[in-house]
N, C-alpha and C. Protein backbone atom coordinates (compact mmCIF):
# COMPACT_ATOMS: atom_id res chain seq x y z
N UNK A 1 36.85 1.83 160.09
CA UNK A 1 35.52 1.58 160.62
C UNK A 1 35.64 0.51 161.70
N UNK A 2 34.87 0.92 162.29
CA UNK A 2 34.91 -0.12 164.07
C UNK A 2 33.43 -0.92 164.60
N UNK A 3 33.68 -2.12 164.30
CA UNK A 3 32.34 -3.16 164.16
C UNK A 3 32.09 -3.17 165.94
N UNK A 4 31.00 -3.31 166.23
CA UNK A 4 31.16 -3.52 168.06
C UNK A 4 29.72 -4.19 167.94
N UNK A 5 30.21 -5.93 168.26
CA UNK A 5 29.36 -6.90 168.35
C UNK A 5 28.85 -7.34 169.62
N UNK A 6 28.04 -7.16 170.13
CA UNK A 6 27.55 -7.90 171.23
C UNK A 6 26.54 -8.98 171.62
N UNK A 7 26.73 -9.95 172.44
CA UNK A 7 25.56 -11.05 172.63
C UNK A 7 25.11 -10.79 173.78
N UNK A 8 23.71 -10.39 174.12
CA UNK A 8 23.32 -10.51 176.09
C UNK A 8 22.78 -11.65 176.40
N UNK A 9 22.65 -12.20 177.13
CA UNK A 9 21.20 -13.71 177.25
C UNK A 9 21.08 -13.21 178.27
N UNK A 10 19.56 -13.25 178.53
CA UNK A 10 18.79 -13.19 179.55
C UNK A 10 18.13 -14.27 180.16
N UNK A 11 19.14 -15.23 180.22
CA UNK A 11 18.11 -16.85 181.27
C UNK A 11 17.36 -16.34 181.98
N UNK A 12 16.24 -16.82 181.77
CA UNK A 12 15.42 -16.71 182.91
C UNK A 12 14.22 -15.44 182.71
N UNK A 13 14.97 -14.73 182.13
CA UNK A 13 14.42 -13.01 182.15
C UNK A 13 12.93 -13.13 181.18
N UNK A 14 11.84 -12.88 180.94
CA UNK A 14 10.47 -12.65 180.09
C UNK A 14 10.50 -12.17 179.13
N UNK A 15 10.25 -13.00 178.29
CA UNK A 15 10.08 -11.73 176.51
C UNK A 15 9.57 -10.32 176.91
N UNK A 16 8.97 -9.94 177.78
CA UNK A 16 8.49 -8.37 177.88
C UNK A 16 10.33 -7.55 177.96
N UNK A 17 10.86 -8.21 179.38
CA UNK A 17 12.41 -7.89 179.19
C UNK A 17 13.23 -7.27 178.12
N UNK A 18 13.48 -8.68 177.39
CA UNK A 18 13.64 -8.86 175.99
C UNK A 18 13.44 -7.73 174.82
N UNK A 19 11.75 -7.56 174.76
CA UNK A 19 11.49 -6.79 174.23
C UNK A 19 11.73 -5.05 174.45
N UNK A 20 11.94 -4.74 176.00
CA UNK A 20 11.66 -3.47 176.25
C UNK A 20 13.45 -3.17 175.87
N UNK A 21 14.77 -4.51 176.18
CA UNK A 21 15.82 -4.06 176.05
C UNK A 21 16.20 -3.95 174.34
N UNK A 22 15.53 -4.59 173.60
CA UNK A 22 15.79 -4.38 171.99
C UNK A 22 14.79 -3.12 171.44
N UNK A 23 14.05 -2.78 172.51
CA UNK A 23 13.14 -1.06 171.87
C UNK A 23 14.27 0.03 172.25
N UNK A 24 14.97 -0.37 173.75
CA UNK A 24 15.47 0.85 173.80
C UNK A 24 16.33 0.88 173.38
N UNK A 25 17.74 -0.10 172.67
CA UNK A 25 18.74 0.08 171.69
C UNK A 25 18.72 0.17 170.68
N UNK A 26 17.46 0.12 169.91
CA UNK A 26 16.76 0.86 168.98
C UNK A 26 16.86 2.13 169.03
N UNK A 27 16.50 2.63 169.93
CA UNK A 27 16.37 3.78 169.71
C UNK A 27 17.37 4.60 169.94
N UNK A 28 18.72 4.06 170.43
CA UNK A 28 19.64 4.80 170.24
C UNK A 28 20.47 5.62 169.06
N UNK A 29 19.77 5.18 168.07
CA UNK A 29 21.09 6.05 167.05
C UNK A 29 20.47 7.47 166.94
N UNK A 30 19.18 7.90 166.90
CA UNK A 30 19.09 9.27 166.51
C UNK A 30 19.70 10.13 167.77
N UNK A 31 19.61 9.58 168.86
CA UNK A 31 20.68 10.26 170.19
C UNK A 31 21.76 9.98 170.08
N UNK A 32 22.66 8.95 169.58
CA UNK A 32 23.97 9.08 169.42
C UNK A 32 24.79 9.14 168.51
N UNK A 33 25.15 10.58 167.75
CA UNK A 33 25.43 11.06 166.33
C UNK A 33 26.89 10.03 165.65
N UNK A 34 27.46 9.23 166.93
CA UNK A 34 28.69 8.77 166.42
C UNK A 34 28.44 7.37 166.18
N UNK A 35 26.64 6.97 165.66
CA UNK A 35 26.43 5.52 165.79
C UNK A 35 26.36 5.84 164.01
N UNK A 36 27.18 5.30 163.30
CA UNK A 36 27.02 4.85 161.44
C UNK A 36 25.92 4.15 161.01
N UNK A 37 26.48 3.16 162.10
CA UNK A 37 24.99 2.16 161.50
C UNK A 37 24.83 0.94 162.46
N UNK A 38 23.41 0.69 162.83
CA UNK A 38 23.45 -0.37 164.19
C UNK A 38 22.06 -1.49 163.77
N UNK A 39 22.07 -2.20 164.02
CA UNK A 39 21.34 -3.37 164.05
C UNK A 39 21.21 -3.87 165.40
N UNK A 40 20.12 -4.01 166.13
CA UNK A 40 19.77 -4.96 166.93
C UNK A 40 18.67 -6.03 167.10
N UNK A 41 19.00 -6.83 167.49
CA UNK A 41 17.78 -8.01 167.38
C UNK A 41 17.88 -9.11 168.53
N UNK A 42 16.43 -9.95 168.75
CA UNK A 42 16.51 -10.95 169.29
C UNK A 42 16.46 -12.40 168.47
N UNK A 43 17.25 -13.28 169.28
CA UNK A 43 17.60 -14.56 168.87
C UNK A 43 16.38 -15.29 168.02
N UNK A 44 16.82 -15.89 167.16
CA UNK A 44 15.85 -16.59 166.65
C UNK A 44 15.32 -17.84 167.04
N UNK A 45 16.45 -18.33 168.25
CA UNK A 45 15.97 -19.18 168.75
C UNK A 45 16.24 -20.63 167.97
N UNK A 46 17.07 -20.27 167.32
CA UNK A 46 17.52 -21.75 166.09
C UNK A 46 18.43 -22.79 166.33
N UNK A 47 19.54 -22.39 167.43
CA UNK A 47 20.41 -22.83 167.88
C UNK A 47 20.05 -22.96 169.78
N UNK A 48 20.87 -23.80 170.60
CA UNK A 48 20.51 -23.85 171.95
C UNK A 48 21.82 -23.10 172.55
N UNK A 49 21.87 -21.81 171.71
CA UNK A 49 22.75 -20.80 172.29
C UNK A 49 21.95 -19.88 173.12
N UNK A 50 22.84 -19.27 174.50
CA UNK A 50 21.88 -18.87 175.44
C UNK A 50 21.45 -16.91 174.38
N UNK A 51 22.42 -16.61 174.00
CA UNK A 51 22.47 -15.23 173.84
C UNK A 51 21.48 -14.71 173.27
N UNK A 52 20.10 -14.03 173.76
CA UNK A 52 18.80 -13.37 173.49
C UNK A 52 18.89 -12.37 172.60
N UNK A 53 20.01 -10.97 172.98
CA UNK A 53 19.88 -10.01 171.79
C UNK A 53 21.15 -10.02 171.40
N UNK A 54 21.29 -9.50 170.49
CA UNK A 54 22.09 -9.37 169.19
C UNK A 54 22.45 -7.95 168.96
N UNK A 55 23.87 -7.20 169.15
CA UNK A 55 23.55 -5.93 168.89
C UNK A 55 25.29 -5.64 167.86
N UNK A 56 24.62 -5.03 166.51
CA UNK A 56 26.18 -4.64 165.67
C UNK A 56 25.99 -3.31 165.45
N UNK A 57 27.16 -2.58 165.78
CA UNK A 57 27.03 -1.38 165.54
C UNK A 57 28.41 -1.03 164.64
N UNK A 58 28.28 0.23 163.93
CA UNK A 58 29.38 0.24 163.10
C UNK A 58 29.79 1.58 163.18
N UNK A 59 30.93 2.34 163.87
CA UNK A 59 31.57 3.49 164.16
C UNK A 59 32.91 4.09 163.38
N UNK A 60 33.01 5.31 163.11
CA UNK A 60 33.98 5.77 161.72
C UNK A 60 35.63 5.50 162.62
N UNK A 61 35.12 5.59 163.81
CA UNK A 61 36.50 5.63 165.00
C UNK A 61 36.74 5.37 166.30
N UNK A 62 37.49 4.44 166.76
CA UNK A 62 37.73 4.12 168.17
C UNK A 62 37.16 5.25 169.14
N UNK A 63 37.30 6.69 168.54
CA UNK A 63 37.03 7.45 169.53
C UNK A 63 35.46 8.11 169.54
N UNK A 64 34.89 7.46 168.13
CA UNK A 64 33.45 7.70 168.11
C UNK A 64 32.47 6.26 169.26
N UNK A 65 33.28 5.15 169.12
CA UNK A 65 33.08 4.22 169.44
C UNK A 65 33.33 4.29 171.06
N UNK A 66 34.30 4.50 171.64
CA UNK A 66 34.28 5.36 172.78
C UNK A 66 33.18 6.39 173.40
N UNK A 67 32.82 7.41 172.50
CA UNK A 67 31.99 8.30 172.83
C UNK A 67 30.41 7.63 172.95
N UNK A 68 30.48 6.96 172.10
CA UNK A 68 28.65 5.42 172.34
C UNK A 68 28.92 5.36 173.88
N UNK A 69 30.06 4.77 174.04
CA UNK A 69 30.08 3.75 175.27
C UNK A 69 30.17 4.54 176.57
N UNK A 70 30.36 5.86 176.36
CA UNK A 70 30.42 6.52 177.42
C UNK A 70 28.62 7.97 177.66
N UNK A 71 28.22 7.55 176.67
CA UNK A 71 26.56 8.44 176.13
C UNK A 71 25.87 8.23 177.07
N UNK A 72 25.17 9.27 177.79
CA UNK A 72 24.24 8.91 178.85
C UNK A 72 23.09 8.49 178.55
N UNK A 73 22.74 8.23 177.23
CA UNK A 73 21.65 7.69 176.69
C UNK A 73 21.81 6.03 176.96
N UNK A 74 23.10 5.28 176.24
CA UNK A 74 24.45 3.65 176.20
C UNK A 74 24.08 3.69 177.98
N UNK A 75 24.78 4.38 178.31
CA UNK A 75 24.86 4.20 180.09
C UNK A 75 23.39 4.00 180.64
N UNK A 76 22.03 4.40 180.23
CA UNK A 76 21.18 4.39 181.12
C UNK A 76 20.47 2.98 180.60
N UNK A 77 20.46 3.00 179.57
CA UNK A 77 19.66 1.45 178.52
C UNK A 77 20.84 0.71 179.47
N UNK A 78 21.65 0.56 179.49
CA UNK A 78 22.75 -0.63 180.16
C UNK A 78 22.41 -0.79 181.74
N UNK A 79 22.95 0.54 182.34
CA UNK A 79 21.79 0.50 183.77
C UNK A 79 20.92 0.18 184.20
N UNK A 80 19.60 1.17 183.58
CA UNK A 80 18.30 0.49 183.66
C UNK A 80 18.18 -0.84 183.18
N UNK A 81 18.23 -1.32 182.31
CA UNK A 81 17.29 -2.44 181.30
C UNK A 81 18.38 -3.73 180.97
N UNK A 82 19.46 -3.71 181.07
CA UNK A 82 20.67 -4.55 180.45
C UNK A 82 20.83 -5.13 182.03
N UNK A 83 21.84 -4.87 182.49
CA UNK A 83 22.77 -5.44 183.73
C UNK A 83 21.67 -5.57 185.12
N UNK A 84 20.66 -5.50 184.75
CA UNK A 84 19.60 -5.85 186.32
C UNK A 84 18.81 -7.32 185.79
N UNK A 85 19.32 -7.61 184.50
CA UNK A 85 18.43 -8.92 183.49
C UNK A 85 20.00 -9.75 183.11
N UNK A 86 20.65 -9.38 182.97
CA UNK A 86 21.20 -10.15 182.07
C UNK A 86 21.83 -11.09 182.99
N UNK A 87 22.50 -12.23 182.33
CA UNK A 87 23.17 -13.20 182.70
C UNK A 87 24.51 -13.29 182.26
N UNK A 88 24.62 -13.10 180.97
CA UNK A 88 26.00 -12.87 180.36
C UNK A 88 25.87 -11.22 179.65
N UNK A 89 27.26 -11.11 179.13
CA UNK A 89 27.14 -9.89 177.95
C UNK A 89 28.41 -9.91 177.83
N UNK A 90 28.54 -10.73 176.32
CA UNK A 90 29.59 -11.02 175.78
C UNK A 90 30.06 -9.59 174.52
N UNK A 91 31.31 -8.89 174.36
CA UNK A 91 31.35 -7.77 173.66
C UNK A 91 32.73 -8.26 172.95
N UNK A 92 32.83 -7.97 171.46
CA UNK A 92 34.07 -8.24 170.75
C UNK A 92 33.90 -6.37 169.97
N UNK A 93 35.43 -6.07 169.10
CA UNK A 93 34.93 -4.76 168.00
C UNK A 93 36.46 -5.30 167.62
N UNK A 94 35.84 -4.93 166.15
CA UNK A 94 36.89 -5.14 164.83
C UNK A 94 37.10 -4.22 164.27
N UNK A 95 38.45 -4.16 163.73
CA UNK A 95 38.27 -3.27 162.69
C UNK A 95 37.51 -3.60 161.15
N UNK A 96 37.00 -3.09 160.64
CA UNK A 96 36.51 -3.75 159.08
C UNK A 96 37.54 -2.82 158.12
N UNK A 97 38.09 -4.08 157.33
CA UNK A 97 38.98 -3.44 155.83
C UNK A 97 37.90 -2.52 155.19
């Protein structure tokens, strides 16, 4: 199983932003059959860390995990709504025992 963690911060960017980029990665798993299981969220704001959303997703295989990242559904939420806002977008993936 293949964990794929990400942090975005949006300095600067409007909770509407915010909000419209955590609706539409939401709504990715019923379009992308190789997503197991995904969580996304925004910061709680508890810490004076910049990173706004929060996104874990959990894939059976590098090459399902691959196939997310290459989905024209992944590609257009990142296009449209991600990389015209963001400031950072920090990405790690693990394997889980």
């Amino acid at each position: 199983m293949i964990r794929h963690t990400v942090l975005i911060a949006f300095e600067g960017a409007g909770p509407s932003v915010v909000d419209t980029v955590v609706a539409e990665l939401r709504a990715l798993p019923p379009k992308v059959p190789e997503i197991v299981d995904y969580t996304v969220g925004s910061d709680l704001g508890l810490s004076d860390a910049p990173p706004t959303v929060v996104v874990i997703g959990d894939f059976a295989t590098v090459d399902d995990w691959r196939t997310y990242q290459a989905h024209p559904e992944h590609v257009r939420v990142l296009e449209d709504h991600i990389r015209p806002h963001a400031s950072s977008i920090t990405r790690a993936q693990i394997e889980l025992a």
